[in-house]
C-alpha atoms as a PDB file:
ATOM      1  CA  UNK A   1      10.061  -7.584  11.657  1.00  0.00           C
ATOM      2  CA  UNK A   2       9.144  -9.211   8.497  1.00  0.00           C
ATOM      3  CA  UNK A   3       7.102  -6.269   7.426  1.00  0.00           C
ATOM      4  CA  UNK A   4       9.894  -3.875   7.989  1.00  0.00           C
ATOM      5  CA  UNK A   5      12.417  -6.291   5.800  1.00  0.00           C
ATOM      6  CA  UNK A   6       9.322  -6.190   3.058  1.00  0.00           C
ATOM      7  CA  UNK A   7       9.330  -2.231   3.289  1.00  0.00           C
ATOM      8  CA  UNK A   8      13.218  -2.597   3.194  1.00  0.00           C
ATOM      9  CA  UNK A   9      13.514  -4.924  -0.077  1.00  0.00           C
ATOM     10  CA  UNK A  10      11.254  -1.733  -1.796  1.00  0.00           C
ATOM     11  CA  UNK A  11      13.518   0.808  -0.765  1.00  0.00           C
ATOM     12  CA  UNK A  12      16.765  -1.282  -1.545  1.00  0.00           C
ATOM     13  CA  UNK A  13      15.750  -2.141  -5.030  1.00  0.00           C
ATOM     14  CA  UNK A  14      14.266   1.371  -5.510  1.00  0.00           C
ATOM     15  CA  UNK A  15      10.759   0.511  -6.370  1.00  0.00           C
ATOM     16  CA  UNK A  16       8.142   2.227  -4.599  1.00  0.00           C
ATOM     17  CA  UNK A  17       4.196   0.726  -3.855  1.00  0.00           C
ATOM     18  CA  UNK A  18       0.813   2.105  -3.850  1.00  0.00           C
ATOM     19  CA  UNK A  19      -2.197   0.249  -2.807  1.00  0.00           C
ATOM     20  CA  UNK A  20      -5.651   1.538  -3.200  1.00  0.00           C
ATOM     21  CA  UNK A  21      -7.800   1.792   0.026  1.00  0.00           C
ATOM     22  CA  UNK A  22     -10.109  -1.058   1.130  1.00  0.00           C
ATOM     23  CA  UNK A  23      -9.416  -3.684  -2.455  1.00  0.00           C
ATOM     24  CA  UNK A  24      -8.442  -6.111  -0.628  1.00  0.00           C
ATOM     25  CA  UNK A  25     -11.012  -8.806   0.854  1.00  0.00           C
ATOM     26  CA  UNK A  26     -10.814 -12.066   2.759  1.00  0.00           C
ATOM     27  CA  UNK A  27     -11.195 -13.919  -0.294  1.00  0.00           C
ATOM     28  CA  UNK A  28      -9.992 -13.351  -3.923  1.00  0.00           C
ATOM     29  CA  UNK A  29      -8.109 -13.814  -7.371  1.00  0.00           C
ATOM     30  CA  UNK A  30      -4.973 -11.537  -7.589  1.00  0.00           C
ATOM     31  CA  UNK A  31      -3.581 -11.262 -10.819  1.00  0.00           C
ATOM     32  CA  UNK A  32      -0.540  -8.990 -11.662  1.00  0.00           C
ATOM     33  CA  UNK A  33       1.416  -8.017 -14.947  1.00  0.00           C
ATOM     34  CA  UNK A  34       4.207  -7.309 -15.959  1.00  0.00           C
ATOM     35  CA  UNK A  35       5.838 -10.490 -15.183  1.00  0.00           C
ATOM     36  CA  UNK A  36       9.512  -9.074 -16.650  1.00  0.00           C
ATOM     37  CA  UNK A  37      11.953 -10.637 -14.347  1.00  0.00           C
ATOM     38  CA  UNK A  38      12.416 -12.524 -11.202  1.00  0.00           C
ATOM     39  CA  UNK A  39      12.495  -9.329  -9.282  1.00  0.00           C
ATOM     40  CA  UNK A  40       8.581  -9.248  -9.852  1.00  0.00           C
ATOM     41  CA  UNK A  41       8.311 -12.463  -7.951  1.00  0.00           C
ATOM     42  CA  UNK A  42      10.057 -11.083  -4.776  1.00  0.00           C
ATOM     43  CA  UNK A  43       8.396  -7.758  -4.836  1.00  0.00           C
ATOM     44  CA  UNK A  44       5.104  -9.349  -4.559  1.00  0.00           C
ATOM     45  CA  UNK A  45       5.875 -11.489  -1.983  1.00  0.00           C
ATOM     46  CA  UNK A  46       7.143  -8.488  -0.296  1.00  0.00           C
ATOM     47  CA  UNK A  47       3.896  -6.465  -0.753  1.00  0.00           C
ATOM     48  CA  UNK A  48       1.582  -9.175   0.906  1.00  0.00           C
ATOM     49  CA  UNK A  49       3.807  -9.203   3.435  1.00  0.00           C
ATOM     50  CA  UNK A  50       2.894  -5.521   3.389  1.00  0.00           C
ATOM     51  CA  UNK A  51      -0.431  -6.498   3.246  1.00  0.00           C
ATOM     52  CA  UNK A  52      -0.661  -9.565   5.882  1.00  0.00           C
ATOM     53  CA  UNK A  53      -1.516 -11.217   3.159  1.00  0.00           C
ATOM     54  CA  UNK A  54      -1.150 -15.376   3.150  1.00  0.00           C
ATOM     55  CA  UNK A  55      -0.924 -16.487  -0.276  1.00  0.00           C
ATOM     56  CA  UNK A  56      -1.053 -19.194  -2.657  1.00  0.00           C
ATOM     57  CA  UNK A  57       0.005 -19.739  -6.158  1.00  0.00           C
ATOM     58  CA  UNK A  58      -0.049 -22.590  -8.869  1.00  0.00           C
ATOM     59  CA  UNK A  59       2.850 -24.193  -9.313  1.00  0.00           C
ATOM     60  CA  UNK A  60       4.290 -27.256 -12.104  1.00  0.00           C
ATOM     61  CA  UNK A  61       4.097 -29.973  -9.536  1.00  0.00           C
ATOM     62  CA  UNK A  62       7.465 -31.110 -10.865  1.00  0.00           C
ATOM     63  CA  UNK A  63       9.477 -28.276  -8.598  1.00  0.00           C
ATOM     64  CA  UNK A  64       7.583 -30.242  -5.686  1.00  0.00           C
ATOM     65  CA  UNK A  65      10.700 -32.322  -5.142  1.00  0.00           C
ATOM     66  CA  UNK A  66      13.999 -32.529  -2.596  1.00  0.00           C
ATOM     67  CA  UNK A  67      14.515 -29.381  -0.701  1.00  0.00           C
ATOM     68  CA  UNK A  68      12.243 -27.117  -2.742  1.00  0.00           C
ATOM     69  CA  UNK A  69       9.323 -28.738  -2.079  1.00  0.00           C
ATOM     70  CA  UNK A  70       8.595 -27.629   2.335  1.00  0.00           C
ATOM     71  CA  UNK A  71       9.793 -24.101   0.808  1.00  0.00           C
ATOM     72  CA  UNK A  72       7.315 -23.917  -2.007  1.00  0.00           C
ATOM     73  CA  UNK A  73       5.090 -25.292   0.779  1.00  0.00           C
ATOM     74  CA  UNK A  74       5.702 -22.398   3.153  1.00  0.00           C
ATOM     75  CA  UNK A  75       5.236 -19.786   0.386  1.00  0.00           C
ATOM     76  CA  UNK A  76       1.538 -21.244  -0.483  1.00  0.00           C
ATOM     77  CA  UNK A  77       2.354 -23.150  -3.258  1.00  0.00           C
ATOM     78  CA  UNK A  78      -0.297 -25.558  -5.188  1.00  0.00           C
ATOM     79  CA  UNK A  79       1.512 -28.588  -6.839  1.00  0.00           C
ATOM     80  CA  UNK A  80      -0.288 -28.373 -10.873  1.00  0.00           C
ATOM     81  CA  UNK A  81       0.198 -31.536 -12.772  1.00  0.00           C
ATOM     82  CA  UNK A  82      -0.178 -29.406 -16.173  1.00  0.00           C
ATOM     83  CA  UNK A  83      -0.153 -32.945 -18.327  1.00  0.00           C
ATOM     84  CA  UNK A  84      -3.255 -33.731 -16.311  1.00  0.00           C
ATOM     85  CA  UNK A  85      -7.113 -33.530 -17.524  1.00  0.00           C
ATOM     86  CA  UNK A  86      -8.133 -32.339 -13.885  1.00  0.00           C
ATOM     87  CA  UNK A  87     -10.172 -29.128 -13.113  1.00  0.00           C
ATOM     88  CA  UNK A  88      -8.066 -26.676 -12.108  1.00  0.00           C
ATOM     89  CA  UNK A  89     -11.356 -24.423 -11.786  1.00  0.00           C
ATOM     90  CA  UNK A  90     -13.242 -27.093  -9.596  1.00  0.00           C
ATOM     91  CA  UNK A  91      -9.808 -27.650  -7.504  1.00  0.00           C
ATOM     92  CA  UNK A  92      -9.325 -23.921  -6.751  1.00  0.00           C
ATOM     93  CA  UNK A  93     -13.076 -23.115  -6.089  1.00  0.00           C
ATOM     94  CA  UNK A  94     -13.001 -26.302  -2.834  1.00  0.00           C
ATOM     95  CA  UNK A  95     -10.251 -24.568  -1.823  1.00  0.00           C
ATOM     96  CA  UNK A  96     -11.980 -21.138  -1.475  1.00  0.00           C
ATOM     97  CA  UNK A  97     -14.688 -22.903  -0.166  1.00  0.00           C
ATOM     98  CA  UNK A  98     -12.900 -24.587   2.873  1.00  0.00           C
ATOM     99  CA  UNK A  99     -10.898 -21.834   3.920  1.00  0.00           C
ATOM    100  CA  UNK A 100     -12.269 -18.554   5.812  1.00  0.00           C
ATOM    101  CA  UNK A 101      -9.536 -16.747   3.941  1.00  0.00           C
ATOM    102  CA  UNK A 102      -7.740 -17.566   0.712  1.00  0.00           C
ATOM    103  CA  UNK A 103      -5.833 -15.468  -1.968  1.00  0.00           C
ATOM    104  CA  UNK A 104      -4.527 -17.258  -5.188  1.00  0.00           C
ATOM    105  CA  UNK A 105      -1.980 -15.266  -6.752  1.00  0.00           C
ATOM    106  CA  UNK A 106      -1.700 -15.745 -10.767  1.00  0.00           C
ATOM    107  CA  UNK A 107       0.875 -14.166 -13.090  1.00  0.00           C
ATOM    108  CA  UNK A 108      -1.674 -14.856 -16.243  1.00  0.00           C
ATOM    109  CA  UNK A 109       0.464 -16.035 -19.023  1.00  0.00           C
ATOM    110  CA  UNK A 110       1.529 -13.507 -21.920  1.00  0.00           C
ATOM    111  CA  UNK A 111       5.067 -13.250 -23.118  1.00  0.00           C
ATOM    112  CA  UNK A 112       6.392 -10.995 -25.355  1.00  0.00           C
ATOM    113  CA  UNK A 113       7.238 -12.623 -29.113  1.00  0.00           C
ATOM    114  CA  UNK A 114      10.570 -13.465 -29.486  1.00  0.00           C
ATOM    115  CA  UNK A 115      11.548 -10.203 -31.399  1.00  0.00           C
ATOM    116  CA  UNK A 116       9.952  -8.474 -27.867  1.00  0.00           C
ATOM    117  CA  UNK A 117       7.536  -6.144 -29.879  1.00  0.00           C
ATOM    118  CA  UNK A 118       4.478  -8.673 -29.656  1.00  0.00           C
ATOM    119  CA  UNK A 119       2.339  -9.567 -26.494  1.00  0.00           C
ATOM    120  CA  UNK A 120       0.131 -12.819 -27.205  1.00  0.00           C
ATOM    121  CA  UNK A 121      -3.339 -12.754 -25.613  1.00  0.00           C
ATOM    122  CA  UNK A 122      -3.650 -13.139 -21.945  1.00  0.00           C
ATOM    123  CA  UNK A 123      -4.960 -16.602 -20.691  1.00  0.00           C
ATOM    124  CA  UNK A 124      -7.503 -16.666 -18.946  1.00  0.00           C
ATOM    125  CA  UNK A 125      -7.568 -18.853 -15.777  1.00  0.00           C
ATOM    126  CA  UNK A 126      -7.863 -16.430 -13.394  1.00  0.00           C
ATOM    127  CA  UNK A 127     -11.204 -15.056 -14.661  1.00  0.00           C
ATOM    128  CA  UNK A 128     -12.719 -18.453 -14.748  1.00  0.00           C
ATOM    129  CA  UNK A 129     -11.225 -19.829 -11.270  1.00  0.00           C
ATOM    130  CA  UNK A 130     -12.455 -15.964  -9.881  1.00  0.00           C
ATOM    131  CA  UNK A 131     -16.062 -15.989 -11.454  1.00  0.00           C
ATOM    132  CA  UNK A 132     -17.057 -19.918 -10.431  1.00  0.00           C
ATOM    133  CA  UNK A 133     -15.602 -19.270  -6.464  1.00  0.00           C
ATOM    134  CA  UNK A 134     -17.465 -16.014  -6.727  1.00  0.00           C
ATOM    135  CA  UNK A 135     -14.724 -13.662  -5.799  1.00  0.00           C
ATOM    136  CA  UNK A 136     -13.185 -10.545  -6.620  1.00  0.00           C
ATOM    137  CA  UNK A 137     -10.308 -10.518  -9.212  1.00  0.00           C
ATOM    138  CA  UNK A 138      -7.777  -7.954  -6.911  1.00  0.00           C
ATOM    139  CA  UNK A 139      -5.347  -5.933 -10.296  1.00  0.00           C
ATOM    140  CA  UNK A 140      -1.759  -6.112  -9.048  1.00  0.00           C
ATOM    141  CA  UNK A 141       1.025  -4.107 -11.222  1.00  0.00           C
ATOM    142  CA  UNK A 142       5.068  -3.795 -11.796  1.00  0.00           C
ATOM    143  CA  UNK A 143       6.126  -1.261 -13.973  1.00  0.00           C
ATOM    144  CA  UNK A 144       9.820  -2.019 -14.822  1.00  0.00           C
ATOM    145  CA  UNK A 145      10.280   0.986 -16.516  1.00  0.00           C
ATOM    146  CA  UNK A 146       8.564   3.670 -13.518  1.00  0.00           C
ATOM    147  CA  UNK A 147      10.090   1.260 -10.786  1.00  0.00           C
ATOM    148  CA  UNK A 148       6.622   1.123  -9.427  1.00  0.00           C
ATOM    149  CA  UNK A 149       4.279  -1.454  -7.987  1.00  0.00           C
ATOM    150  CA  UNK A 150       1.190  -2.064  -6.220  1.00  0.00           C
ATOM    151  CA  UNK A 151      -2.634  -2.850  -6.273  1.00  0.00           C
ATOM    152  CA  UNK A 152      -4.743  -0.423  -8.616  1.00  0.00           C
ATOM    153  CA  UNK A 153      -8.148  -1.848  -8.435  1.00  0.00           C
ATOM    154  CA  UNK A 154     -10.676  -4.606  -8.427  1.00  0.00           C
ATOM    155  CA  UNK A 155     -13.777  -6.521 -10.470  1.00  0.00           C
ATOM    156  CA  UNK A 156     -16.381  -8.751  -9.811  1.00  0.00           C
ATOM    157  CA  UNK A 157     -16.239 -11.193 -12.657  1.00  0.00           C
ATOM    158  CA  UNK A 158     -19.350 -10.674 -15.071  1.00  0.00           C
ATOM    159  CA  UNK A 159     -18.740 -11.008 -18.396  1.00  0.00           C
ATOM    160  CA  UNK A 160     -15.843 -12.551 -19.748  1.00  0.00           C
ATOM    161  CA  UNK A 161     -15.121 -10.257 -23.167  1.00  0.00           C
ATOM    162  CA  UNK A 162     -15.997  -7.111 -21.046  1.00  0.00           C
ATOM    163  CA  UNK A 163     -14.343  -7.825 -17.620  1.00  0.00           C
ATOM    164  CA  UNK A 164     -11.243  -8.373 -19.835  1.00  0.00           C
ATOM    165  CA  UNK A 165     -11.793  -4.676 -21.460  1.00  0.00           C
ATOM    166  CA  UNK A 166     -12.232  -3.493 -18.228  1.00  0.00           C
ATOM    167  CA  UNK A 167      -9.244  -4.951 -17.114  1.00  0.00           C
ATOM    168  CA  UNK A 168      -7.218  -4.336 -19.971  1.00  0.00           C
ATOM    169  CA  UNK A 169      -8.587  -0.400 -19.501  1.00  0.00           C
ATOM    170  CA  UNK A 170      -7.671  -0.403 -15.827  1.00  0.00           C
ATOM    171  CA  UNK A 171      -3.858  -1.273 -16.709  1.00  0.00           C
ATOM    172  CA  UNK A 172      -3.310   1.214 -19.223  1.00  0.00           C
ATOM    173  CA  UNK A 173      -5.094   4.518 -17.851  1.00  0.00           C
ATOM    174  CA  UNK A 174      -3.811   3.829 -14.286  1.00  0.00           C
ATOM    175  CA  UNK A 175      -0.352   2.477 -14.782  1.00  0.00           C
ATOM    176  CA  UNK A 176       0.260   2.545 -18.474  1.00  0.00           C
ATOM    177  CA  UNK A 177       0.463  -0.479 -19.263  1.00  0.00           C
ATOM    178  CA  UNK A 178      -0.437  -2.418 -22.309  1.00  0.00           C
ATOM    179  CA  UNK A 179      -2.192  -6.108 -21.678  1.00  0.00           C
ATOM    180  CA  UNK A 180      -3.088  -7.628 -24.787  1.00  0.00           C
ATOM    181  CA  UNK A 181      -6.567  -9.274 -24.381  1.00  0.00           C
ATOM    182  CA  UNK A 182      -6.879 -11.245 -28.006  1.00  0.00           C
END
């Protein structure tokens, strides 16, 4: 039922997905641009559901609160106390540790400049978290503009400079899209 109400929120908004054959694994770092609107968030969710995938995400720990907090629960949120010194890195790599199965979804921050011609480089989180639990970093994409969506490849973290070339390389010949790396 939920799967069919996944397919049914692609169709409805007009978006279609692709997913490449046999990406994704038991264990890994999803990462997905471009984070444009809200939609984005919902046609992900959608797609693991797709998938059968159980997720989990960072979250400021400061929407942990009243009702929001057994819903951000349910969706696989992580509570992030961003003001804190704490390892993120260390945190996320127990937590693939412990668990037979884990996927950490990351929308890697790069906003447009304020006059929406500029992209500042992506952070880089996600490689870091991805190459010390020795897992896979899974590419997700929306394109706003083809109303298309899906999962176009995969690395194994290596290198830092050239895993982010190969990245940003990925995005633009397969979807056509533009990540600025620095």
């Amino acid at each position: 039922m939920k799967k069919q109400i996944a397919k049914s929120i692609f169709k409805l908004s007009g978006w279609t997905y692709h997913i490449e054959p046999n990406i994704v694994e038991n264990k890994q770092v999803i990462i997905g641009f471009e984070h444009t609107s809200n939609l984005d968030a919902v046609l992900s969710i959608a797609l693991f559901e797709i998938l059968d995938l159980k997720i989990h995400t960072l979250i400021k720990k400061e929407l942990f609160k009243g009702p929001l907090k057994p819903l951000l629960q349910k969706l696989g949120g992580i509570p992030v106390d961003r003001a804190s010194k704490s390892d993120i890195v260390s945190q996320m790599v127990r937590l693939f540790d412990q668990n037979e199965s884990f996927n950490l979804v990351i929308a890697p921050e790069a906003t447009r400049a304020k006059d929406g011609t500029q992209r500042k480089p992506i952070r880089t989180g996600f490689w870091h978290i991805a190459a010390a639990a020795n897992v896979p970093i899974v590419l997700m994409y929306a394109n706003a503009k083809t109303k298309q969506g899906g999962i176009l490849g995969k690395i194994q973290p290596n290198n830092l400079d050239e895993d982010l070339k190969t990245i940003q390389k990925l995005y633009k010949e397969k979807v056509g899209l533009d990540i600025c790396i620095g």
